[in-house]
PDB file of N, CA and C in Angstrom:
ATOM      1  N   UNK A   1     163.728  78.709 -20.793  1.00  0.00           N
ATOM      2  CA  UNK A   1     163.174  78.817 -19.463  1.00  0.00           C
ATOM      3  C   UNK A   1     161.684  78.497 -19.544  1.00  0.00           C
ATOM      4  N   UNK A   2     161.284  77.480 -18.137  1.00  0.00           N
ATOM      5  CA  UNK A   2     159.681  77.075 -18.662  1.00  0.00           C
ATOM      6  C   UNK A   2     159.067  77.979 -17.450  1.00  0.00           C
ATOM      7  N   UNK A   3     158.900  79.302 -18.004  1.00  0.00           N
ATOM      8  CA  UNK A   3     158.117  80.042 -17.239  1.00  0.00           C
ATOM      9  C   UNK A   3     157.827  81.507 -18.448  1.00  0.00           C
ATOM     10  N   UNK A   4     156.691  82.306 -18.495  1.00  0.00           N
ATOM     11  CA  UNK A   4     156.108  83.582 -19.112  1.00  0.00           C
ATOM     12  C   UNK A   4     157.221  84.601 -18.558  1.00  0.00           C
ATOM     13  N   UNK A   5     157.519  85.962 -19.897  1.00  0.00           N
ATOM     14  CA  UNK A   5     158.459  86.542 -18.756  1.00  0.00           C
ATOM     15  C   UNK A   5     157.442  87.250 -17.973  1.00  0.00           C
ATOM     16  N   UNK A   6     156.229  87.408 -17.711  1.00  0.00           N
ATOM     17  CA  UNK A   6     155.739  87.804 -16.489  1.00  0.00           C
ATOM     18  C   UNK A   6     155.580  87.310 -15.035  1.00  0.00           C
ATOM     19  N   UNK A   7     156.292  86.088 -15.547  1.00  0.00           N
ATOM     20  CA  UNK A   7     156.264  84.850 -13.940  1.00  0.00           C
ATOM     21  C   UNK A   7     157.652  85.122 -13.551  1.00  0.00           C
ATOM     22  N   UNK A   8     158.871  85.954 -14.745  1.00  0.00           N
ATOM     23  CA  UNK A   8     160.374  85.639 -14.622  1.00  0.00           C
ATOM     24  C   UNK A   8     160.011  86.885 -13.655  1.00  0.00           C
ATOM     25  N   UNK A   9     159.567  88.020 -14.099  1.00  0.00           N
ATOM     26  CA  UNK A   9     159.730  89.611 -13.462  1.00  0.00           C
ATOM     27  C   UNK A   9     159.336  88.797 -12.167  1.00  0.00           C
ATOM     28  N   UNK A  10     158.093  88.556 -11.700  1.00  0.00           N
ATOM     29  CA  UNK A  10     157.544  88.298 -10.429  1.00  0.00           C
ATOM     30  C   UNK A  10     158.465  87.249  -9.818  1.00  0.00           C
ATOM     31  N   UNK A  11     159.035  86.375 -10.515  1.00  0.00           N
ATOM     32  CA  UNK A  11     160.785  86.037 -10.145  1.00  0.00           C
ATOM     33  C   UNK A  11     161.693  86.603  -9.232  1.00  0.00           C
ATOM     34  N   UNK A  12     162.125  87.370 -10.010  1.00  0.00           N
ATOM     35  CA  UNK A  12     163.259  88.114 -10.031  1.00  0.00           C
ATOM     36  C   UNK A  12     162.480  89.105  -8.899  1.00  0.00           C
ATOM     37  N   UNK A  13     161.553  89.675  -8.904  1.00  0.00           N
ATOM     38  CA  UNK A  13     161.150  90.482  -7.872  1.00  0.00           C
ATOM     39  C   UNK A  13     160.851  89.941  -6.995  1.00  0.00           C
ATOM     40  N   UNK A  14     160.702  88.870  -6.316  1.00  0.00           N
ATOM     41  CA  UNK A  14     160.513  88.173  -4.950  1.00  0.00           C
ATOM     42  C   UNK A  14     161.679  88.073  -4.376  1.00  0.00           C
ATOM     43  N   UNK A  15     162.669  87.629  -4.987  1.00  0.00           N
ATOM     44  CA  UNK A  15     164.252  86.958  -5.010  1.00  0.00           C
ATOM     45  C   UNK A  15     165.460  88.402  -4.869  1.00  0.00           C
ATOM     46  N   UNK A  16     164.485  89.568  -5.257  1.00  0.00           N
ATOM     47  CA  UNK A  16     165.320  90.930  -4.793  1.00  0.00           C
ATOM     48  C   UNK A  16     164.538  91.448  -3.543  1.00  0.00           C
ATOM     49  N   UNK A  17     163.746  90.994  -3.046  1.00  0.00           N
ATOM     50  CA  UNK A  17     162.771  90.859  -1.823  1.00  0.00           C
ATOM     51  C   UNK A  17     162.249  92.796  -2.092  1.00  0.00           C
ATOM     52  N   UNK A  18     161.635  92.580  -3.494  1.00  0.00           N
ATOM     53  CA  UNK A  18     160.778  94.255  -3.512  1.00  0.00           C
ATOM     54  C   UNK A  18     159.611  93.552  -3.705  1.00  0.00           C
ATOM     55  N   UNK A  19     158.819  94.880  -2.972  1.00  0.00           N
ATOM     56  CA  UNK A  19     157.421  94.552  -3.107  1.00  0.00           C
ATOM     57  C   UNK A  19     156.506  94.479  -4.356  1.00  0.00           C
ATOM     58  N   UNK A  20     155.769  94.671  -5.386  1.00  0.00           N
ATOM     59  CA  UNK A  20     154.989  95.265  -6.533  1.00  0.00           C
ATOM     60  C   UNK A  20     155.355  96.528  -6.556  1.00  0.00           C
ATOM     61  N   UNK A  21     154.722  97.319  -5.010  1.00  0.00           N
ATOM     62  CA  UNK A  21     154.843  98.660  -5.329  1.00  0.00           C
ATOM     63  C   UNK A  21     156.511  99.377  -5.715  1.00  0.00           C
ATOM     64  N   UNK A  22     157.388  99.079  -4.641  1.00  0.00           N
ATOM     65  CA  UNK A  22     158.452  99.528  -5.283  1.00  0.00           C
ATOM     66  C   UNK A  22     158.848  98.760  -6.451  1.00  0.00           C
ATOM     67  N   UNK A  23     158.684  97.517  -6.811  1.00  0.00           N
ATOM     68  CA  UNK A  23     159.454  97.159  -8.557  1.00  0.00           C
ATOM     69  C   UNK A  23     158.684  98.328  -9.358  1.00  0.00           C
ATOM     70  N   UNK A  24     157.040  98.487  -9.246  1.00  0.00           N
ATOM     71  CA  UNK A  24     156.381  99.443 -10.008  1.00  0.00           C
ATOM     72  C   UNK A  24     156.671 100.527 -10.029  1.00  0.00           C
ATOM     73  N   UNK A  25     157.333 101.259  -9.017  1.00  0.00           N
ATOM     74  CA  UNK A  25     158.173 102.662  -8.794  1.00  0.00           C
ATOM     75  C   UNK A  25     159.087 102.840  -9.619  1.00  0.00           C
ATOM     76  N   UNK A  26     160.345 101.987  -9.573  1.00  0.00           N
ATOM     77  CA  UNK A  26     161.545 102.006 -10.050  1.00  0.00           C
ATOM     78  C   UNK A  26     161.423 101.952 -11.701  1.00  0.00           C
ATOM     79  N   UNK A  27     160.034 100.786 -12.160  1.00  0.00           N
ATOM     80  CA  UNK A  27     159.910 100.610 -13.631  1.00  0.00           C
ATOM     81  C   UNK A  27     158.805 102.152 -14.312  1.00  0.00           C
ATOM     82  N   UNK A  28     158.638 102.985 -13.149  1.00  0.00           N
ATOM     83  CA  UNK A  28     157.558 103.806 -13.882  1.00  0.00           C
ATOM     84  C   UNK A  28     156.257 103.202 -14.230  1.00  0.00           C
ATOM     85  N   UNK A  29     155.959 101.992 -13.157  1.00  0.00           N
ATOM     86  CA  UNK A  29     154.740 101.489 -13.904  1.00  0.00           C
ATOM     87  C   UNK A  29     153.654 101.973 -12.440  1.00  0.00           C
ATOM     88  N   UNK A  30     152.358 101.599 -12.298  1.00  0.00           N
ATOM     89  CA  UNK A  30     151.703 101.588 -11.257  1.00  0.00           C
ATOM     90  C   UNK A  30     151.651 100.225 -11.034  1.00  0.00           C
ATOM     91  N   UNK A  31     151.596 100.060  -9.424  1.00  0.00           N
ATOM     92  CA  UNK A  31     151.269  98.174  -9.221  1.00  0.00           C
ATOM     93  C   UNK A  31     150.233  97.928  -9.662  1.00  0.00           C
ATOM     94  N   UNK A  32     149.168  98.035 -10.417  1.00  0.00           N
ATOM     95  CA  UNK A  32     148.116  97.328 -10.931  1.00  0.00           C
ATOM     96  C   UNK A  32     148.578  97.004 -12.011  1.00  0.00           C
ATOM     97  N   UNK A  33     149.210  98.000 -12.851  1.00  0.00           N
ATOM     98  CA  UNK A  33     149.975  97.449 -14.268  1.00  0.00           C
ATOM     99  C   UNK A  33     150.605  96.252 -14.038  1.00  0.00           C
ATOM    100  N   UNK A  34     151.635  96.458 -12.837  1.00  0.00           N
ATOM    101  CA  UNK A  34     152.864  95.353 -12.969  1.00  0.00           C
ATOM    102  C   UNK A  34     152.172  94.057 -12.378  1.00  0.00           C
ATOM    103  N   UNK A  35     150.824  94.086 -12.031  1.00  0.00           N
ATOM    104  CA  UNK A  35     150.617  93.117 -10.962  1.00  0.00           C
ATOM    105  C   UNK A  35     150.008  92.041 -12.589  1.00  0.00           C
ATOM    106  N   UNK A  36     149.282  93.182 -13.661  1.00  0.00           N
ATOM    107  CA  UNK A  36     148.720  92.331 -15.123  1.00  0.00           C
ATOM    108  C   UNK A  36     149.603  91.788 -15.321  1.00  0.00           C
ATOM    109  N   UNK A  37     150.950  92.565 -15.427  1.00  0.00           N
ATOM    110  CA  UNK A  37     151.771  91.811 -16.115  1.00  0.00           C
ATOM    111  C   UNK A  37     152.900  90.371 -15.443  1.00  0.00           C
ATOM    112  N   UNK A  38     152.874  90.672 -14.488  1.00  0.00           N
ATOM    113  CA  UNK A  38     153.124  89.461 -13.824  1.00  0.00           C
ATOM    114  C   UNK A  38     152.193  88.001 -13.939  1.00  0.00           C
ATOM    115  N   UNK A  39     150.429  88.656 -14.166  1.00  0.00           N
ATOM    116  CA  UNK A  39     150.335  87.440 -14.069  1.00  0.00           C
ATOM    117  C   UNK A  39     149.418  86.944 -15.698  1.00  0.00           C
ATOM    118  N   UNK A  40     150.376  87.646 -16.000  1.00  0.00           N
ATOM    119  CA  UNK A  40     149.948  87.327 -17.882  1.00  0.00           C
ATOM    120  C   UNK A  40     148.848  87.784 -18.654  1.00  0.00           C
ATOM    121  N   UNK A  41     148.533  89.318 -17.827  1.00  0.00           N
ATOM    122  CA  UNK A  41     146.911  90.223 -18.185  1.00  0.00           C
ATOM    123  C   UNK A  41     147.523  91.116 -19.045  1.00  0.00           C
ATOM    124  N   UNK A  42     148.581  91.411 -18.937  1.00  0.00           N
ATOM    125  CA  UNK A  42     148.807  92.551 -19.714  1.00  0.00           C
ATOM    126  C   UNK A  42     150.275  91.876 -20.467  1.00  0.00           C
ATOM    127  N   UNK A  43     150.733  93.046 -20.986  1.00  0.00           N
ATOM    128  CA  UNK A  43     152.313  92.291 -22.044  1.00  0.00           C
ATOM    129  C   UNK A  43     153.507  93.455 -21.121  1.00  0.00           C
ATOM    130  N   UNK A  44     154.414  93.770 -21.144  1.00  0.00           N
ATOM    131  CA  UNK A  44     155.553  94.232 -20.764  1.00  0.00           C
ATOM    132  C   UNK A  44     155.709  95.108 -21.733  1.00  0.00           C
ATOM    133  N   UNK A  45     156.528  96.250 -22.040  1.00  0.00           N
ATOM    134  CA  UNK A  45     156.370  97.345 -22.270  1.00  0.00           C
ATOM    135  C   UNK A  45     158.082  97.396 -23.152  1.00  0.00           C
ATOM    136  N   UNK A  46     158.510  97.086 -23.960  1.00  0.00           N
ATOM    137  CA  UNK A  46     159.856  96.856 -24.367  1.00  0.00           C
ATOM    138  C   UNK A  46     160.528  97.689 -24.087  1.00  0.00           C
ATOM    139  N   UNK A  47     160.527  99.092 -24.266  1.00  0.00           N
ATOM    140  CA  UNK A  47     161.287 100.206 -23.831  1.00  0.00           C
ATOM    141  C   UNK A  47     161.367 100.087 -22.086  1.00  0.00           C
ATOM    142  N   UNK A  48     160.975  99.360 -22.016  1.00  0.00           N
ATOM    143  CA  UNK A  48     161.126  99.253 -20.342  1.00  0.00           C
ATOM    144  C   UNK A  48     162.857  98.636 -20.220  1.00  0.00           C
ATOM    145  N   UNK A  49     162.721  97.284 -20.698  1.00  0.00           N
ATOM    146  CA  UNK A  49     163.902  96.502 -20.698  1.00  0.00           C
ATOM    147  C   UNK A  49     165.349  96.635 -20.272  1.00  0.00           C
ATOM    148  N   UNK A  50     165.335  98.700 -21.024  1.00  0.00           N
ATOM    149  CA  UNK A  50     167.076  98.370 -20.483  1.00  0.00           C
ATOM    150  C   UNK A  50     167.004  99.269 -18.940  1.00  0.00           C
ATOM    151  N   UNK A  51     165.970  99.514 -18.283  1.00  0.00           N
ATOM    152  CA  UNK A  51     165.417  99.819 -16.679  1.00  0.00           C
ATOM    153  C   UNK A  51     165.218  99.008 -15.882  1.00  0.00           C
ATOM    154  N   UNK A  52     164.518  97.551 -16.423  1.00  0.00           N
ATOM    155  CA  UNK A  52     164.573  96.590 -15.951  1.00  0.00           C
ATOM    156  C   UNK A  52     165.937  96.118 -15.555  1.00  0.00           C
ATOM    157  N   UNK A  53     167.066  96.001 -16.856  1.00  0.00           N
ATOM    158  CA  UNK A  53     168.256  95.677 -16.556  1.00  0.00           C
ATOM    159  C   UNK A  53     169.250  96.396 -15.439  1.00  0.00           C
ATOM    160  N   UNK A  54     169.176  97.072 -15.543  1.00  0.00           N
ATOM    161  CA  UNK A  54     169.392  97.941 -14.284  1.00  0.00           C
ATOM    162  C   UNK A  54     169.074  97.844 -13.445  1.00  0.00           C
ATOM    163  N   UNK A  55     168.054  97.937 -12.620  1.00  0.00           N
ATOM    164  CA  UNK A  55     167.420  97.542 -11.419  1.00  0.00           C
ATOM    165  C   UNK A  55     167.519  96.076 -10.923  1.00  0.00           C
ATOM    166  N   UNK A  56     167.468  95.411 -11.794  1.00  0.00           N
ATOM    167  CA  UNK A  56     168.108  94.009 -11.347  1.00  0.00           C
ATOM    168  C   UNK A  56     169.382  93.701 -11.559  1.00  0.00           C
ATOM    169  N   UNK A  57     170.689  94.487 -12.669  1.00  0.00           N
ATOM    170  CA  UNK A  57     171.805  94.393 -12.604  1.00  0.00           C
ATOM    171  C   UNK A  57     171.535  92.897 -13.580  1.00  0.00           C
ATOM    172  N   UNK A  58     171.194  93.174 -14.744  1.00  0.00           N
ATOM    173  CA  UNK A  58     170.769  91.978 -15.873  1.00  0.00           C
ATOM    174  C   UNK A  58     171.408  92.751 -16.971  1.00  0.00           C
ATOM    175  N   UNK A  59     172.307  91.773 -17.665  1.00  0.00           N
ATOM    176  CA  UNK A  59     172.887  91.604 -19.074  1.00  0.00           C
ATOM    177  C   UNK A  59     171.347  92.018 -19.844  1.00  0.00           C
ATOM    178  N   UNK A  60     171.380  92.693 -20.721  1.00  0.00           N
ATOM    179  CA  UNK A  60     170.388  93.289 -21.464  1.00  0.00           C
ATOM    180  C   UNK A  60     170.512  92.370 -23.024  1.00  0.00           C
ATOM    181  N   UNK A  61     171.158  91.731 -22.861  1.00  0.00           N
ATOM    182  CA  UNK A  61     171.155  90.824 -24.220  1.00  0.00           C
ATOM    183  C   UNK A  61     170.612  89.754 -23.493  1.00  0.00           C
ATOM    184  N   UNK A  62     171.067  89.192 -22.616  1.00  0.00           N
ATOM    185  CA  UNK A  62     169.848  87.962 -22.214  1.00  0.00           C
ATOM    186  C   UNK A  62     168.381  88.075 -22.040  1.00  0.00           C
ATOM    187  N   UNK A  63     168.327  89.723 -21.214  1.00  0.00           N
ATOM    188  CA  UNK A  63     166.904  90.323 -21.091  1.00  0.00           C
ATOM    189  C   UNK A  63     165.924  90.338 -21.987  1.00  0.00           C
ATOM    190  N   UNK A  64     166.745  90.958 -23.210  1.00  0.00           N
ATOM    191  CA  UNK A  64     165.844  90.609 -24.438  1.00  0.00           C
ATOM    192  C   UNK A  64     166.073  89.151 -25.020  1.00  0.00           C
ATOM    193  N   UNK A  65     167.053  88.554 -24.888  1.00  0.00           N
ATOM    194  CA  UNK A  65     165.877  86.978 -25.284  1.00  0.00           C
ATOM    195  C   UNK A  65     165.153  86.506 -24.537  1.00  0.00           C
ATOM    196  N   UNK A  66     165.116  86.760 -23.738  1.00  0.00           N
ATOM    197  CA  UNK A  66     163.644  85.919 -22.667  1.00  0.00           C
ATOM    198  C   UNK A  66     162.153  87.085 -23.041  1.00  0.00           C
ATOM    199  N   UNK A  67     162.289  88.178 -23.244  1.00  0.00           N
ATOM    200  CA  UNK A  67     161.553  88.822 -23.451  1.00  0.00           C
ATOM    201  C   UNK A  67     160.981  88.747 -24.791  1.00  0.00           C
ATOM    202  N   UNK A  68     162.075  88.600 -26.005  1.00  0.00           N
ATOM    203  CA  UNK A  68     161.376  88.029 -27.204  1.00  0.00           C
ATOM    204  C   UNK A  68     161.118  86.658 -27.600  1.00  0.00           C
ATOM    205  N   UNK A  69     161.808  85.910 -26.689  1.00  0.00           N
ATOM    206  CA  UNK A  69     161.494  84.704 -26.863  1.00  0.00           C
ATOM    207  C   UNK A  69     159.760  83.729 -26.681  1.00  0.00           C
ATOM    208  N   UNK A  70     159.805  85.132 -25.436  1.00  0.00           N
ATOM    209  CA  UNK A  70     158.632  84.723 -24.701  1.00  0.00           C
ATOM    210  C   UNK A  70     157.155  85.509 -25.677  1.00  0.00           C
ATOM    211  N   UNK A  71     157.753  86.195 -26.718  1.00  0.00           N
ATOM    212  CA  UNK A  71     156.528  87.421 -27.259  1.00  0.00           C
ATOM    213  C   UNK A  71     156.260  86.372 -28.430  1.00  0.00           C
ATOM    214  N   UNK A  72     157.210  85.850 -29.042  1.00  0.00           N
ATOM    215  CA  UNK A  72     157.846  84.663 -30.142  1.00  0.00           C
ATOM    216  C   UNK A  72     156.520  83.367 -29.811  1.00  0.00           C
ATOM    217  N   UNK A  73     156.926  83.144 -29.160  1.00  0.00           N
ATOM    218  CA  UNK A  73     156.116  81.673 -28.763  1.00  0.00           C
ATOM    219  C   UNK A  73     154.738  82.262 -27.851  1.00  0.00           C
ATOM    220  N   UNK A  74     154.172  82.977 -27.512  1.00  0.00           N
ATOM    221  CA  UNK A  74     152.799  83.850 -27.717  1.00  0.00           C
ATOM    222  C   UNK A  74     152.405  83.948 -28.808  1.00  0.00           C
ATOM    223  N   UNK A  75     152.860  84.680 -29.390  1.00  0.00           N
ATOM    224  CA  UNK A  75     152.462  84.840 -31.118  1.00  0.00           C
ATOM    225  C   UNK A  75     151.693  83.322 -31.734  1.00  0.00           C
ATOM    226  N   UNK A  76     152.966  82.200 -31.737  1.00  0.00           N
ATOM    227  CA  UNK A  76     152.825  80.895 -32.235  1.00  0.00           C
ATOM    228  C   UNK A  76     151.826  80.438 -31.433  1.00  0.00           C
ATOM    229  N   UNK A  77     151.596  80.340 -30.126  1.00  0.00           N
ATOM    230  CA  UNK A  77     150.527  79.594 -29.333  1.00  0.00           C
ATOM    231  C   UNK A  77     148.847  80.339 -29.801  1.00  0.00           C
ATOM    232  N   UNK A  78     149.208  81.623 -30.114  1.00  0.00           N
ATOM    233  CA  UNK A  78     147.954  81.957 -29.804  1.00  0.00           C
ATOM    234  C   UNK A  78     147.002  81.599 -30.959  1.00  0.00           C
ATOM    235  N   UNK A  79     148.281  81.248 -32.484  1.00  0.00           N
ATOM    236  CA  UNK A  79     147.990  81.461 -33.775  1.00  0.00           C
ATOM    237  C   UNK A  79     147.817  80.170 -34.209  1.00  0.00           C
ATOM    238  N   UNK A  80     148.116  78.879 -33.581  1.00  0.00           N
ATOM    239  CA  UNK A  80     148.201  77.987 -33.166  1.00  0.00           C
ATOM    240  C   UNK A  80     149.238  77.186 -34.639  1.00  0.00           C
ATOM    241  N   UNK A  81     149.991  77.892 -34.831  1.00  0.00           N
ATOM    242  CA  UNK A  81     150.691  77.844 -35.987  1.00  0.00           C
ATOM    243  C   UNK A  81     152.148  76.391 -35.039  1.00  0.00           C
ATOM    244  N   UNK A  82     152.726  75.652 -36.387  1.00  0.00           N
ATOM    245  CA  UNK A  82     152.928  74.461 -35.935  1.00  0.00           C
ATOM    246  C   UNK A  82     154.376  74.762 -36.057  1.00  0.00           C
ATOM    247  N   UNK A  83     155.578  73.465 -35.476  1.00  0.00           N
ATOM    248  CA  UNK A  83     156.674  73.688 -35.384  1.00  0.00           C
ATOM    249  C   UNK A  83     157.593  74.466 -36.538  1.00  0.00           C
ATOM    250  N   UNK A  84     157.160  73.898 -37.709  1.00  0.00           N
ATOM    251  CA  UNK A  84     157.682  74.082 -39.002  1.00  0.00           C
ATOM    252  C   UNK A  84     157.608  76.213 -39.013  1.00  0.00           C
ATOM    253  N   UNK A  85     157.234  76.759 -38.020  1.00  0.00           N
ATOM    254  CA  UNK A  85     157.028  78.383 -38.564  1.00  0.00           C
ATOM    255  C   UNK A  85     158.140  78.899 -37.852  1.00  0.00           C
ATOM    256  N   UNK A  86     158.693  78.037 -36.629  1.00  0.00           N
ATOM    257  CA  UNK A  86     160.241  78.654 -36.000  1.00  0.00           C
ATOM    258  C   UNK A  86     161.029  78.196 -36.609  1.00  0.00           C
ATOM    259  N   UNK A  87     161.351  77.290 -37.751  1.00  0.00           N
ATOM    260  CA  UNK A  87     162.353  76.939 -38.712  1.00  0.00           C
ATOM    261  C   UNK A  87     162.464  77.532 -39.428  1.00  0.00           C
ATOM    262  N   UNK A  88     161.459  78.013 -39.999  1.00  0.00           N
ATOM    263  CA  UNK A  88     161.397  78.574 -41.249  1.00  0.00           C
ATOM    264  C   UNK A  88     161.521  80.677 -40.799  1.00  0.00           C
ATOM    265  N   UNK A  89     160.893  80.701 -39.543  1.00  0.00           N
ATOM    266  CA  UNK A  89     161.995  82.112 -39.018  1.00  0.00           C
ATOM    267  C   UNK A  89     162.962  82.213 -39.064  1.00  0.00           C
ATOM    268  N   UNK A  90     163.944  81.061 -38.701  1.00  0.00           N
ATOM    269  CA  UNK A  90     165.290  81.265 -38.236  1.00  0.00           C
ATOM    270  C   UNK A  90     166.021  81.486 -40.087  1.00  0.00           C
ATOM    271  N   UNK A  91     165.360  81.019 -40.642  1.00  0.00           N
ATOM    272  CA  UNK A  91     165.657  80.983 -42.092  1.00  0.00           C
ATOM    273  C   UNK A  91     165.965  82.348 -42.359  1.00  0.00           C
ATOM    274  N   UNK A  92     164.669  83.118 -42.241  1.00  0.00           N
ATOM    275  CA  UNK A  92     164.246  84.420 -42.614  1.00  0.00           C
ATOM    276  C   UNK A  92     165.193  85.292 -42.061  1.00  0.00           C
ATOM    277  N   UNK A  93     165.274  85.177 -40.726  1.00  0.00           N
ATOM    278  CA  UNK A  93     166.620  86.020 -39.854  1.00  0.00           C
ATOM    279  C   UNK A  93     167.813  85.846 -40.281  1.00  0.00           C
ATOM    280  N   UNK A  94     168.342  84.472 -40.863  1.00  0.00           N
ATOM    281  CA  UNK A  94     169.681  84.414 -41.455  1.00  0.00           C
ATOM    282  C   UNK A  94     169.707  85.311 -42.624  1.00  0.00           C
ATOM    283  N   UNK A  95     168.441  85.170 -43.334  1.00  0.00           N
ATOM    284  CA  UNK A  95     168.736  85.599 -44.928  1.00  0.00           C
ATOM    285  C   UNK A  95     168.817  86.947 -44.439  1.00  0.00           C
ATOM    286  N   UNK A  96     167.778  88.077 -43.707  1.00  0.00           N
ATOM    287  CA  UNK A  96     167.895  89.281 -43.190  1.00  0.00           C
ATOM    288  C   UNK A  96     169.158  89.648 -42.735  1.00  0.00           C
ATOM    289  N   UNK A  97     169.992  88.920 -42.192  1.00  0.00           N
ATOM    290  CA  UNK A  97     171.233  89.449 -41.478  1.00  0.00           C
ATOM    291  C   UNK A  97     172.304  89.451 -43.378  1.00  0.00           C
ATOM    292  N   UNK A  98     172.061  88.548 -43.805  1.00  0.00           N
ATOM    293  CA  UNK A  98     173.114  88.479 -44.452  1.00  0.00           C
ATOM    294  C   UNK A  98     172.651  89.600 -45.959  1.00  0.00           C
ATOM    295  N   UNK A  99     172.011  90.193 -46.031  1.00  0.00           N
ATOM    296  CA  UNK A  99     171.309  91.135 -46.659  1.00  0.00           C
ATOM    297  C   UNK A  99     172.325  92.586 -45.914  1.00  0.00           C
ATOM    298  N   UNK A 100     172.032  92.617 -44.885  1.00  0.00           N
ATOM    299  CA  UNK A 100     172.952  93.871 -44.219  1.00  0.00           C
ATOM    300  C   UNK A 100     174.213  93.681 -44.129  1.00  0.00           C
ATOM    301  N   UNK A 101     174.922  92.670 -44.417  1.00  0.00           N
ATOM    302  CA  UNK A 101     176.498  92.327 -44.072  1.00  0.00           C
ATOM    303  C   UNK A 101     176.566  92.751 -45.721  1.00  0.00           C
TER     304      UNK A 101
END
C-alpha cells in the first residue's frame, strides 16, 4: 500500500465517517495524539492494534502487516540503508523461524 499507516488510520477513519475525537475515544488516545499520528508526528502505539481491529472490524493479521511493514521501511528510509538489507531480513526471519520448528 503507497500510503504511511498514519494516512491508512486517517483512511479508514474518514471512510467510517468518525471524527478524530471519537476514533481518539474508542483508541484511548486524545485527538492531539491521533491527529500526530495521522499525520506522521508521532508513531502508533502497537498494543493499540488489536482495538484498532475491532473498531474497524479488521483481520489483525493484515493490521499488523501494514503496521510493521510501514515501521520496516521507516527504519530503512530513515537509515538510508539500500535494497540489499530487506533481502538479507527475509533471510534472517527464515533462519529464526526454522530455529523454533
Amino acid at each position: 500500500m503507497k500510503e504511511t499507516f498514519g494516512e491508512y488510520i486517517k483512511r479508514l477513519r474518514t471512510e467510517n465517517g468518525f471524527t478524530l475525537t471519537q476514533l481518539a475515544a474508542k483508541l484511548d488516545l486524545d485527538s492531539a495524539n491521533l491527529s500526530k499520528i495521522e499525520n506522521n508526528k508521532r508513531e502508533f502505539d502497537e498494543r493499540r492494534l488489536t482495538l484498532m481491529a475491532e473498531v474497524f472490524n479488521l483481520d489483525i493479521t493484515k493490521l499488523r502487516t501494514e503496521f510493521f511493514s510501514d515501521f520496516i521501511a521507516k527504519k530503512i528510509y530513515k537509515n538510508n540503508c539500500d535494497e540489499q538489507t530487506l533481502v538479507l531480513a527475509e533471510e534472517k526471519v527464515a533462519y529464526l523461524k526454522s530455529k523454533i520448528q
